[in-house]
Protein backbone atom coordinates (compact mmCIF):
# COMPACT_ATOMS: atom_id res chain seq x y z
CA UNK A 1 47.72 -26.74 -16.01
CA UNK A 2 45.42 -29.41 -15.90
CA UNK A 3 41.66 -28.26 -16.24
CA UNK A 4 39.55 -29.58 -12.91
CA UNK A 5 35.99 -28.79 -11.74
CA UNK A 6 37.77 -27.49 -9.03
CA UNK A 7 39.44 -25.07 -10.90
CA UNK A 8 36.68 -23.92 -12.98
CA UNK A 9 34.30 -23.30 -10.38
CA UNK A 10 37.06 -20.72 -8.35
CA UNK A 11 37.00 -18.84 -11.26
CA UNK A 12 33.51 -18.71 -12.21
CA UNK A 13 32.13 -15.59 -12.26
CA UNK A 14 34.96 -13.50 -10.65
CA UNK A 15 37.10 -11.01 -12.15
CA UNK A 16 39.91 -12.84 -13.35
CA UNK A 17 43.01 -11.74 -15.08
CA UNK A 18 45.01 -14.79 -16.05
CA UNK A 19 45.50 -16.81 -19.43
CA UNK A 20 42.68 -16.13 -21.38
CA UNK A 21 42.75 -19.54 -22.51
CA UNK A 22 43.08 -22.68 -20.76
CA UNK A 23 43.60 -26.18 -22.25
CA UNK A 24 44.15 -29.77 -20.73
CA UNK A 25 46.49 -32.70 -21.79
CA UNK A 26 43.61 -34.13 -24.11
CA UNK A 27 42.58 -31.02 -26.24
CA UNK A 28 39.97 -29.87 -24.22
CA UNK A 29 40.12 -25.88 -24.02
CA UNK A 30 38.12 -23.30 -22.37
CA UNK A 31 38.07 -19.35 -22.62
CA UNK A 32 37.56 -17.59 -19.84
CA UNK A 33 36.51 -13.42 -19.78
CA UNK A 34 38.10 -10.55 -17.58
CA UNK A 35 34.67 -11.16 -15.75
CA UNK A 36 35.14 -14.48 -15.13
CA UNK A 37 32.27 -15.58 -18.36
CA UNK A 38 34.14 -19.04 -18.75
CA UNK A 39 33.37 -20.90 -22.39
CA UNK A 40 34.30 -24.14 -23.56
C-alpha cells in the first residue's frame, strides 16, 4: 500500500483498526493508533 495524503488524511483522527503500521516503497513508515493518532 502506497502511503498518499489522501490516505492519511481519511484516517486521521478516526477510530481505525487496521495495520498498525504503514510503510511506502521508499522506507517511509508511519504508525497509526486505534484512535486514529497517526506518527511518522
Amino acid at each position: 500500500m502506497s502511503l498518499s495524503d489522501t490516505l492519511l488524511r481519511s484516517i486521521n483522527g478516526k477510530p481505525y483498526s487496521g495495520k498498525s503500521e504503514l510503510s511506502s516503497r521508499d522506507g517511509l513508515s508511519v504508525r497509526i493508533s486505534h484512535a486514529g493518532t497517526i506518527t511518522w
